[in-house]
Protein backbone atom coordinates (compact mmCIF):
# COMPACT_ATOMS: atom_id res chain seq x y z
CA UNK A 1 72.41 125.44 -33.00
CA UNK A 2 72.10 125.35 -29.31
CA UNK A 3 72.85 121.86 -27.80
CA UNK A 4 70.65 118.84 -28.98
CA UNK A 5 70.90 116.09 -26.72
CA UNK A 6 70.86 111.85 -27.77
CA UNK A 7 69.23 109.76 -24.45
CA UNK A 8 69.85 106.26 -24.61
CA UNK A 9 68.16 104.26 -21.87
CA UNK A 10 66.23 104.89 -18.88
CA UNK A 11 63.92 107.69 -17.66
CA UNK A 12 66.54 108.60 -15.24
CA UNK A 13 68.99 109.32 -18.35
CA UNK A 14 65.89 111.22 -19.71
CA UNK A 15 65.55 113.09 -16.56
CA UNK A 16 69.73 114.27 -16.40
CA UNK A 17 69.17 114.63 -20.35
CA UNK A 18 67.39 117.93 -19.45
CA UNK A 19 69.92 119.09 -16.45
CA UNK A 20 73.08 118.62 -19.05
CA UNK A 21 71.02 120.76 -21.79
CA UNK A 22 70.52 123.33 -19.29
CA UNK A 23 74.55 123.19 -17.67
CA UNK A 24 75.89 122.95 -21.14
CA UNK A 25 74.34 125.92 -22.77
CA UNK A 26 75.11 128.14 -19.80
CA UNK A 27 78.68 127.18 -19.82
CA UNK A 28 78.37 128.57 -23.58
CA UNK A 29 78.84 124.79 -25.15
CA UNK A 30 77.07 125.67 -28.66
CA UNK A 31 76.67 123.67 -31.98
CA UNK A 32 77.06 120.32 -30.10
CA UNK A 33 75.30 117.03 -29.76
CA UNK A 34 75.72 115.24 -26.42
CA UNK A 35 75.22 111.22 -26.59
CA UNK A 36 73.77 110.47 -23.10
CA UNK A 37 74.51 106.42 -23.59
CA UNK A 38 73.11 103.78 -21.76
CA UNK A 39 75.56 100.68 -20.62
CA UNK A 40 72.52 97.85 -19.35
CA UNK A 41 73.00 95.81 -22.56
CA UNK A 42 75.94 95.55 -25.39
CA UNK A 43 73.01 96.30 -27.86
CA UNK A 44 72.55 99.53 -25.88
CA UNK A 45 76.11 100.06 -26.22
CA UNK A 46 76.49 99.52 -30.00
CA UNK A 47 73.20 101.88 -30.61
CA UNK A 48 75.20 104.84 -29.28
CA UNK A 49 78.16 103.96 -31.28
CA UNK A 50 75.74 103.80 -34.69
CA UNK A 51 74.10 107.24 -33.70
CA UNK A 52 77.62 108.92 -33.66
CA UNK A 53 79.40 107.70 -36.27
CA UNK A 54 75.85 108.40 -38.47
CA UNK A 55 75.13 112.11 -36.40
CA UNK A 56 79.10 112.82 -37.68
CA UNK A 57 78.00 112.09 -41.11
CA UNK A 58 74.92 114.16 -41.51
CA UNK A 59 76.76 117.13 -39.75
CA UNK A 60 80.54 116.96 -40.25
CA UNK A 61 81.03 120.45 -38.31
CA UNK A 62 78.93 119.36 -35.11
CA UNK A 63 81.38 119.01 -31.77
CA UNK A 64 79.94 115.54 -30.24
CA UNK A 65 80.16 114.65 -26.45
CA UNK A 66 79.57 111.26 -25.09
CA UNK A 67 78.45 110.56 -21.75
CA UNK A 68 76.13 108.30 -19.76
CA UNK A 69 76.95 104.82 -18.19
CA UNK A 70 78.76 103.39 -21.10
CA UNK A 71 81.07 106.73 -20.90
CA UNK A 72 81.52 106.20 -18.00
CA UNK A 73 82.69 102.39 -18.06
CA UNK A 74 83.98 102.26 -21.16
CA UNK A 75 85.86 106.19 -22.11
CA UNK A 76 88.55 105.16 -23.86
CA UNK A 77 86.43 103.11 -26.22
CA UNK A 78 84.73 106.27 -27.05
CA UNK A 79 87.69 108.21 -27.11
CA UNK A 80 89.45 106.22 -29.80
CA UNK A 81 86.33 106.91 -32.30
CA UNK A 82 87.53 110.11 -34.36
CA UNK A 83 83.91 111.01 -34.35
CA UNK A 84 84.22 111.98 -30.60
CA UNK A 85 85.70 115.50 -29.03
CA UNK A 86 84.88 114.61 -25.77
CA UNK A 87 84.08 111.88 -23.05
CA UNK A 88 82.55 113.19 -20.07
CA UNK A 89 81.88 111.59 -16.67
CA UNK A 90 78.54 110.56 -15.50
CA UNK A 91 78.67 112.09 -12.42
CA UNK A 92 80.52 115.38 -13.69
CA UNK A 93 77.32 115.20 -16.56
CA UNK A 94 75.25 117.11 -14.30
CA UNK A 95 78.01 119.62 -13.25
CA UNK A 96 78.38 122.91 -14.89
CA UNK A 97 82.06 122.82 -13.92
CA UNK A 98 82.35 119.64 -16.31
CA UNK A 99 80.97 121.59 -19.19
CA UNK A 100 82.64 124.73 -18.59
CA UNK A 101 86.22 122.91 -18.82
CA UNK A 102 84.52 121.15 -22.39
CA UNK A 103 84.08 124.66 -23.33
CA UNK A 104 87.90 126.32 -22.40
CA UNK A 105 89.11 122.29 -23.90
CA UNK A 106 86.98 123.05 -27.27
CA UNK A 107 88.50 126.73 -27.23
CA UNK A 108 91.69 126.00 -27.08
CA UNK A 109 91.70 122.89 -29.30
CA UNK A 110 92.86 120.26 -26.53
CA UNK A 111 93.13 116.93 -27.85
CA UNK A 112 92.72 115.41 -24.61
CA UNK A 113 89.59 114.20 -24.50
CA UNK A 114 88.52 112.34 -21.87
CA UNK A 115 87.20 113.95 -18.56
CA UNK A 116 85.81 110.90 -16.19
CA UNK A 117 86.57 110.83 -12.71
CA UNK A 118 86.36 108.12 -10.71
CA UNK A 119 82.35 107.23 -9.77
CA UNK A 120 83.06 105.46 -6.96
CA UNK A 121 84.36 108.18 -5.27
CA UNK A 122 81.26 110.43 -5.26
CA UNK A 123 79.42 110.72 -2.27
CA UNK A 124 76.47 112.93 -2.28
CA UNK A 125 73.87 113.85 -4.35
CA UNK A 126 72.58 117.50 -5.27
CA UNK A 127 68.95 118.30 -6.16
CA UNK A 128 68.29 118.98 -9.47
CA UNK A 129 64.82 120.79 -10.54
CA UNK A 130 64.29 121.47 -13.95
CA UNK A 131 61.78 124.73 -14.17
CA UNK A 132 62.06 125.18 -18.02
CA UNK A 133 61.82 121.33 -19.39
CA UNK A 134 59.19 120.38 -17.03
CA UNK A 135 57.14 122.88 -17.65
CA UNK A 136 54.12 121.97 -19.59
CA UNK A 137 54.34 118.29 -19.11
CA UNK A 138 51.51 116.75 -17.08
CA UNK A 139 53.58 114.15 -15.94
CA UNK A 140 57.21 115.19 -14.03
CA UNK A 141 60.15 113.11 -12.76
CA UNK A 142 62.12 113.69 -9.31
CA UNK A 143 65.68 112.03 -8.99
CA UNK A 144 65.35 111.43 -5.07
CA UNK A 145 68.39 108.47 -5.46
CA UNK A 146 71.51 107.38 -7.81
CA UNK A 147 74.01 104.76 -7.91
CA UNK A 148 73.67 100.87 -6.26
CA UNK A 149 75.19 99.16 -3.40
CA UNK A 150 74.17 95.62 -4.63
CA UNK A 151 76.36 93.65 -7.08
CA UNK A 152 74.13 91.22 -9.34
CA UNK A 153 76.12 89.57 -11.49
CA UNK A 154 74.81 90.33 -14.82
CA UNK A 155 74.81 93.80 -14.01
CA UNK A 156 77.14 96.70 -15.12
CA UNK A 157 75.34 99.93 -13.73
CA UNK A 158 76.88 100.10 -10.18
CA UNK A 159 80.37 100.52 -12.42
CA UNK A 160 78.81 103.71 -14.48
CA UNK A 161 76.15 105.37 -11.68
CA UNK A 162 78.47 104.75 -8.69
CA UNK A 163 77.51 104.02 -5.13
CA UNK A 164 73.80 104.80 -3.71
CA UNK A 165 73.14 108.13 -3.05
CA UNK A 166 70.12 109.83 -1.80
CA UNK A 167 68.77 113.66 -2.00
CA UNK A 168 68.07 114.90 1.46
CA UNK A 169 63.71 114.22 2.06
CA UNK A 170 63.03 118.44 2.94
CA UNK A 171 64.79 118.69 -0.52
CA UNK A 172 62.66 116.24 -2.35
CA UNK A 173 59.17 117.95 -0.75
CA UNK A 174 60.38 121.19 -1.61
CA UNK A 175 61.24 120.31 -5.29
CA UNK A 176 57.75 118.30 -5.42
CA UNK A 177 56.01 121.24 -3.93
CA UNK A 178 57.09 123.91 -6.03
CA UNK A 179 56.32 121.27 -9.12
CA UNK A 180 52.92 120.77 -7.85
CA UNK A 181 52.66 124.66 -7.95
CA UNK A 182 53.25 125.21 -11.42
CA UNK A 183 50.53 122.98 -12.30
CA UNK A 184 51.77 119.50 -12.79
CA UNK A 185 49.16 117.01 -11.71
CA UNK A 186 51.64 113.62 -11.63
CA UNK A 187 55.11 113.39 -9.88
CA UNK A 188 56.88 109.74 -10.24
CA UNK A 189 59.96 109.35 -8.05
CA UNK A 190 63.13 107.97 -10.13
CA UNK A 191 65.78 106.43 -8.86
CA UNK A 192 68.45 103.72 -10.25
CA UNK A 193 67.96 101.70 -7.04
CA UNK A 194 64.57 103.82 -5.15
CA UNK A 195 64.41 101.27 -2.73
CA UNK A 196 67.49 101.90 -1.12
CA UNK A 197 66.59 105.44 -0.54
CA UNK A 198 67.83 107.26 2.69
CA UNK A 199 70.57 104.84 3.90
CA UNK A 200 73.41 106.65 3.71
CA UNK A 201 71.29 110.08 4.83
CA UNK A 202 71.10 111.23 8.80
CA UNK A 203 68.59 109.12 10.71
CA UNK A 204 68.15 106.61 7.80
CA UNK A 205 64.65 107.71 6.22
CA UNK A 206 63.55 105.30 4.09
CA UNK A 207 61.26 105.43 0.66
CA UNK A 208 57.84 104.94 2.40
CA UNK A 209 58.77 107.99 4.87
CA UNK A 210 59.56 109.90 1.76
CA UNK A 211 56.49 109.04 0.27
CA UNK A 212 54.47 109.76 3.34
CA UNK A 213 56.06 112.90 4.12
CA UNK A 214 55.48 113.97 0.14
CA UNK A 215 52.25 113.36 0.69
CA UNK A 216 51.66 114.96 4.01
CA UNK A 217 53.00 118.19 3.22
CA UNK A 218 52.13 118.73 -0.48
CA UNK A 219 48.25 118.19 -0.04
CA UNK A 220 47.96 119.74 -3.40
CA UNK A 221 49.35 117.20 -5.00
CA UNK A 222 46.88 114.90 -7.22
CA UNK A 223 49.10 112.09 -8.18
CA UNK A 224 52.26 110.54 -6.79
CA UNK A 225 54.50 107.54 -8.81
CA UNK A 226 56.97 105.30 -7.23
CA UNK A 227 59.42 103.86 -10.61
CA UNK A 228 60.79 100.53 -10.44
CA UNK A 229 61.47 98.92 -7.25
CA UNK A 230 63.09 95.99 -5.37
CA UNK A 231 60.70 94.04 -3.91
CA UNK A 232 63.26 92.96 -0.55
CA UNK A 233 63.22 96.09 -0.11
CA UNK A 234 59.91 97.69 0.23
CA UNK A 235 59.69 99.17 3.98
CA UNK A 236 56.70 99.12 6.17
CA UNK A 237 56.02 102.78 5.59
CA UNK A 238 55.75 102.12 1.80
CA UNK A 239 53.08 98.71 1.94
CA UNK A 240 51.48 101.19 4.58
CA UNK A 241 51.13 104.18 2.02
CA UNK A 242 50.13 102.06 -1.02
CA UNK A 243 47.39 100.38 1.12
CA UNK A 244 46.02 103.73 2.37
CA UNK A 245 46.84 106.73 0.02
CA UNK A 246 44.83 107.15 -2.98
CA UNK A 247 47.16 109.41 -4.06
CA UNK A 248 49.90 107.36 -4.60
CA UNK A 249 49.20 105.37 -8.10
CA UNK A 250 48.06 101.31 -7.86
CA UNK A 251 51.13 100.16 -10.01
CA UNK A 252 54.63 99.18 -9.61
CA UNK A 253 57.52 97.84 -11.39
CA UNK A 254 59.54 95.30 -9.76
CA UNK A 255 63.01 94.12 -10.83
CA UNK A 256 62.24 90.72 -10.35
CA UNK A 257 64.73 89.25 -13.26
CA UNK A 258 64.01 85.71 -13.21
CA UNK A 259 61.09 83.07 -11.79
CA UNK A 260 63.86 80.11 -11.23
CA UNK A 261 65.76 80.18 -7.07
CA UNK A 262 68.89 78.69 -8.63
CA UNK A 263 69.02 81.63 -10.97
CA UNK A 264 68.05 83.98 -8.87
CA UNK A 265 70.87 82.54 -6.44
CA UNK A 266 73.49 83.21 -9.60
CA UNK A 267 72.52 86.08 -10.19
CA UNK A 268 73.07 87.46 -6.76
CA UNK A 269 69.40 88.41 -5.93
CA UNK A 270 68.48 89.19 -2.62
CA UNK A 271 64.64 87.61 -3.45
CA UNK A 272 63.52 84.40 -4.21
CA UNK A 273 60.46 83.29 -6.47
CA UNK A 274 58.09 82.57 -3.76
CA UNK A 275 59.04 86.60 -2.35
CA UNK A 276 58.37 87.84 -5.26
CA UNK A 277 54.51 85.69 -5.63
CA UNK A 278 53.99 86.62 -2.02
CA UNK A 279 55.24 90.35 -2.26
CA UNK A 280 52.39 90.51 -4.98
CA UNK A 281 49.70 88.64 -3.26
CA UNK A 282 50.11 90.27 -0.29
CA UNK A 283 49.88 93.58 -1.63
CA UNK A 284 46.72 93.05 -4.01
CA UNK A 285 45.17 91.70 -0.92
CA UNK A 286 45.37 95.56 0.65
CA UNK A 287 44.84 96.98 -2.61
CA UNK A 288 42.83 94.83 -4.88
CA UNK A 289 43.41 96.34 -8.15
CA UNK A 290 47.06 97.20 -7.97
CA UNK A 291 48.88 96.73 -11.26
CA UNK A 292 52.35 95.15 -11.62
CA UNK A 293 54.79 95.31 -13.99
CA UNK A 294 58.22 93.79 -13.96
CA UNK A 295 62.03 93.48 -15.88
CA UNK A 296 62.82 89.63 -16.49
CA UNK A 297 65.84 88.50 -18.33
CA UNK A 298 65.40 85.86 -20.72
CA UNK A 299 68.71 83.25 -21.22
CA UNK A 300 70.96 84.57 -18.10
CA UNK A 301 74.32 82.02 -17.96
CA UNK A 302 73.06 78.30 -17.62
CA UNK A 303 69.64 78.59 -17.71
CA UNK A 304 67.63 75.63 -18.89
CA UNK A 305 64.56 75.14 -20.41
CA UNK A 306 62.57 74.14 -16.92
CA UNK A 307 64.25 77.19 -15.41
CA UNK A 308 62.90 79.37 -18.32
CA UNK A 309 59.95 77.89 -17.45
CA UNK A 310 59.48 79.05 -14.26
CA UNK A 311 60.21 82.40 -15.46
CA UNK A 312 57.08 82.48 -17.97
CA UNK A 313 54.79 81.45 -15.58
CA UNK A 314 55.84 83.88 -12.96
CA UNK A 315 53.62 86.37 -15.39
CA UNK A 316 50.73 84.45 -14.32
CA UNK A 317 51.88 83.92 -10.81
CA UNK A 318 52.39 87.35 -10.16
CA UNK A 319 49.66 88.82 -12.56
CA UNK A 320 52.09 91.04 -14.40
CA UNK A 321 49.98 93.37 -17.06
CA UNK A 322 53.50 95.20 -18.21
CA UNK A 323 56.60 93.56 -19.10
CA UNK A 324 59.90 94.67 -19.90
CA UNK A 325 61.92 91.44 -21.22
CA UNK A 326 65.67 92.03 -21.71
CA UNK A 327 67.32 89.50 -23.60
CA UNK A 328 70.75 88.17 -21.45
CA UNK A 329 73.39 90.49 -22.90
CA UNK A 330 76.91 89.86 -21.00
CA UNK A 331 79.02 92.60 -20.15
CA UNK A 332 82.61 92.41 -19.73
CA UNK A 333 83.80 92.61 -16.47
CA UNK A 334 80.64 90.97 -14.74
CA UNK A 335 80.55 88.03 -13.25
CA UNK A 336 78.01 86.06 -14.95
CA UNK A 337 80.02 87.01 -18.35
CA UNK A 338 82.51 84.14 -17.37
CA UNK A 339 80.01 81.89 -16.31
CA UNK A 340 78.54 79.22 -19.24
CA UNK A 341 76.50 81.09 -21.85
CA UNK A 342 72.92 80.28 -23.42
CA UNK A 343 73.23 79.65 -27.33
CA UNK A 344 72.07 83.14 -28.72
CA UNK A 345 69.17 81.75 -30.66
CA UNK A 346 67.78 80.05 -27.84
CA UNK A 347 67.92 83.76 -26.14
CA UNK A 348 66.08 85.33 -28.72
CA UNK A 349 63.30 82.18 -28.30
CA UNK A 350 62.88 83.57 -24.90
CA UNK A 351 62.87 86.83 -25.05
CA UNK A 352 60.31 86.52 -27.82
CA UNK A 353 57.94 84.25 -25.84
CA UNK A 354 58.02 86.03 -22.88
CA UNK A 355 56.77 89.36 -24.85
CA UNK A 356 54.49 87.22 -26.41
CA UNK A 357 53.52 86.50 -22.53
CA UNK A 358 53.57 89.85 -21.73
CA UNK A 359 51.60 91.21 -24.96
CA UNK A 360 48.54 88.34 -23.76
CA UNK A 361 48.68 89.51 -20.29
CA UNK A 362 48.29 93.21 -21.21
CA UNK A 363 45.27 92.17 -23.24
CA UNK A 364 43.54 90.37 -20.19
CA UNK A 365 44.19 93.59 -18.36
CA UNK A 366 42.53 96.04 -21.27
CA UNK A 367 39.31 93.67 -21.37
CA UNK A 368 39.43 93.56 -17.70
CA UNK A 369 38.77 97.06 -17.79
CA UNK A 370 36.22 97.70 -20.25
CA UNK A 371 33.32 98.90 -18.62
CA UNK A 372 35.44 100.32 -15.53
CA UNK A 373 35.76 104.35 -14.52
CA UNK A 374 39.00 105.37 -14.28
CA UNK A 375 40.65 108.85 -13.09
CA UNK A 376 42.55 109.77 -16.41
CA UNK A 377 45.67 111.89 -16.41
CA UNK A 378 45.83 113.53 -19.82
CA UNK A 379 48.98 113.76 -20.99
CA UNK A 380 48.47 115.26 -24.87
CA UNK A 381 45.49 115.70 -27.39
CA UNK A 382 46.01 112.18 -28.03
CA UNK A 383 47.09 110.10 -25.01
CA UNK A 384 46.16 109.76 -21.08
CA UNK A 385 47.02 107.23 -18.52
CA UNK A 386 45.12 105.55 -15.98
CA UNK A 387 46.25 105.34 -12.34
CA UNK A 388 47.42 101.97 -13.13
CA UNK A 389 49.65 103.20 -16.00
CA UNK A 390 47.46 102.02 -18.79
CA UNK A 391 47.44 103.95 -21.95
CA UNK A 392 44.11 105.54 -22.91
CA UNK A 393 43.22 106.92 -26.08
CA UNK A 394 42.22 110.48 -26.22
CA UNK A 395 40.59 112.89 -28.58
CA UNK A 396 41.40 116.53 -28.13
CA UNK A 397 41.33 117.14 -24.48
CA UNK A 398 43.27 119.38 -22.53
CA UNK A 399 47.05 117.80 -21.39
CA UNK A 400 47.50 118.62 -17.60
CA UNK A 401 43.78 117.56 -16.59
CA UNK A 402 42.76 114.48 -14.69
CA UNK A 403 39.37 113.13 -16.34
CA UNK A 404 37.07 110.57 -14.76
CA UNK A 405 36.15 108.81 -17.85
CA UNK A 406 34.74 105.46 -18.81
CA UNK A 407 36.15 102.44 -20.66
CA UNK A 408 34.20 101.24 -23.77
CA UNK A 409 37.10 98.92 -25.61
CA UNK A 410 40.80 98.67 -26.35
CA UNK A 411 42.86 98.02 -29.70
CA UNK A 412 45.23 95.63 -28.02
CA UNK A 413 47.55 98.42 -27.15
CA UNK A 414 45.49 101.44 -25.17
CA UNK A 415 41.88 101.07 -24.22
CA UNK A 416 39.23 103.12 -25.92
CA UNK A 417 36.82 105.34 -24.74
């Protein structure tokens, strides 16, 4: 076998998932399995640490690699499990040199195994476009930022992606341009914090210029995506290109985390709760049928009932259709971990009633569009998207094309046609 690789996490991990396969097999790395783990949660954390020790069971003569965030912040804990050859960085992930020394290590049967540098110290940020795993999918991903400035306190991922980092804007047009070229009709822009794109570039560009310039000098290009966001900050450039370029999709996600100020407040949030209702308000006044979804974190350190509260009914507030409810999880070294916990059980409560929030509020946004015509991207025989992100049940159409089709129904999951 070539190298199969394990993605825990985000669609940014899914993204370098493809750039490690392609820098590991041409350093020669063969009959391997590289873990790319995810660090957001301990549940994320203990999934990895399942897959390997039941990956090493299934194939006892398999060499397996671990990186990712939770590499990255936690190596030696990986390096301990005899499972494990090697712990790699997850900034030297996307290096060839990082896979080439795996290789001469493997070779020569070192039993050092971990290879992380310090994150922190990383700087810049190269390009990466994948020509061979992109090609066929309908819908493509461009890493235009890594790494976070900010310091919430629940969160772990500055520790594992580093500090932000942007790729240069004639970089990102010329990667989305020659994309565009071979035929892919959607291009989403990923980021771990997008909305800090361009500050530590020449000039400071920010995320709207990107998207403006995208758009300005890839005419070709039928569909542009913005992933999740911060709200605080969204730049005049970008509420100027949502309001006035078809071409860039009517749905965002926003890392809004919590309805409750005092929360918000502890968890080191630069937004408060009536931001985030007028962020939303104000931008479905210049774009009426803009869809929004959102992360909120059920049971973060001393939150009470009425704070929950405020959190559940932000779904109405805000008119969220998509939610993506992460139970609080508390990560060592984080400042909220030391703060006074929720009981677990009332954190599970939570998290189950806001997905029981979110499930009702993707319904009202199916039956709201039953009856509507909708631009379609296909993505297989099976499944397309709307503009807005909602799934669409197909039957045997071609992936790649962008349908104008109508909306008879929905099963509670995907609308019908």
């Amino acid at each position: 076998m070539a190298v199969e690789i394990v993605t825990f996490g985000c669609r940014l991990n899914a993204f370098e998932s493809e750039v490690i396969r392609r820098e590991a097999e041409g350093a020669g790395i063969a009959d391997a399995i590289v873990i790319n783990s995810c660090a957001v949660t301990n549940e994320a954390v203990a999934q990895a640490r399942q897959s390997i020790r039941r990956l090493k069971r299934e194939r006892p003569d398999v060499r397996i690699v671990v990186t990712g965030c939770a590499a990255q912040t936690q190596p030696q804990m990986f390096a301990d499990m005899i499972e494990v050859d090697r712990v790699v960085g997850n900034d030297d992930k996307i290096r060839g040199a990082a896979w080439r020394a795996a290789r001469a290590a493997f070779d020569a049967d070192d039993t050092q195994k971990i290879a992380v540098a310090d994150i922190m110290a990383v700087r810049e940020m190269a390009p990466h476009l994948l020509d061979g795993f992109q090609s066929g999918l309908p819908r493509v991903f461009v890493q235009v930022q890594n790494g976070c400035d900010h310091r919430c306190t629940f969160c772990i991922i500055p520790f594992g992606r580093g500090n932000s980092r942007s790729v240069p804007m004639g970089a990102v047009v010329d990667q989305v341009r020659a994309l565009t070229e071979r035929g892919h009709a959607e291009i989403v822009l990923t980021g771990v914090d997008l909305t800090s794109y361009g500050a530590d570039l020449p000039g400071a560009p920010t995320l709207g210029a990107l998207t403006k310039q995208i758009l300005r000098h890839v005419p070709e290009l039928k569909r542009l995506r913005i992933s999740s966001i911060d709200s605080i900050e969204a730049d005049s450039d970008l509420l100027d290109v949502i309001a006035n370029e078809s071409r860039l999709m009517p749905h965002l996600h926003l890392s809004l985390q919590s309805g409750d100020d005092i929360i918000l407040k502890r968890m080191k949030r630069r937004h408060s709760r009536q931001h985030a209702v007028d962020f939303c308000s104000e931008l479905r006044r210049v774009r009426p049928d803009i869809a929004f979804g959102a992360d909120i974190i059920a049971g973060f350190p001393t939150e009470t009932e009425a704070m929950f509260a405020r959190s559940l009914d932000l779904v109405t507030e805000c008119d969220l259709s998509f939610l993506h409810v992460f139970p609080y999880s508390p990560r060592p070294g984080t400042p909220a971990a030391r703060m006074p916990q929720v009981d677990g059980n009332v954190i599970k409560q939570r998290a189950r009633r806001l997905r029981d929030a979110g499930e009702a509020a993707l319904r009202r946004r199916l039956e709201a569009e039953i009856g509507k015509t909708r631009a379609v991207l296909i993505e297989s025989t099976t499944l397309g998207r709307t503009d807005h992100f909602i799934p669409v049940a197909i039957v045997g159409d071609t992936p790649g094309a962008v349908r104008t089709l109508r909306m008879a129904g929905h099963d509670g999951q995907r609308l019908t046609l």
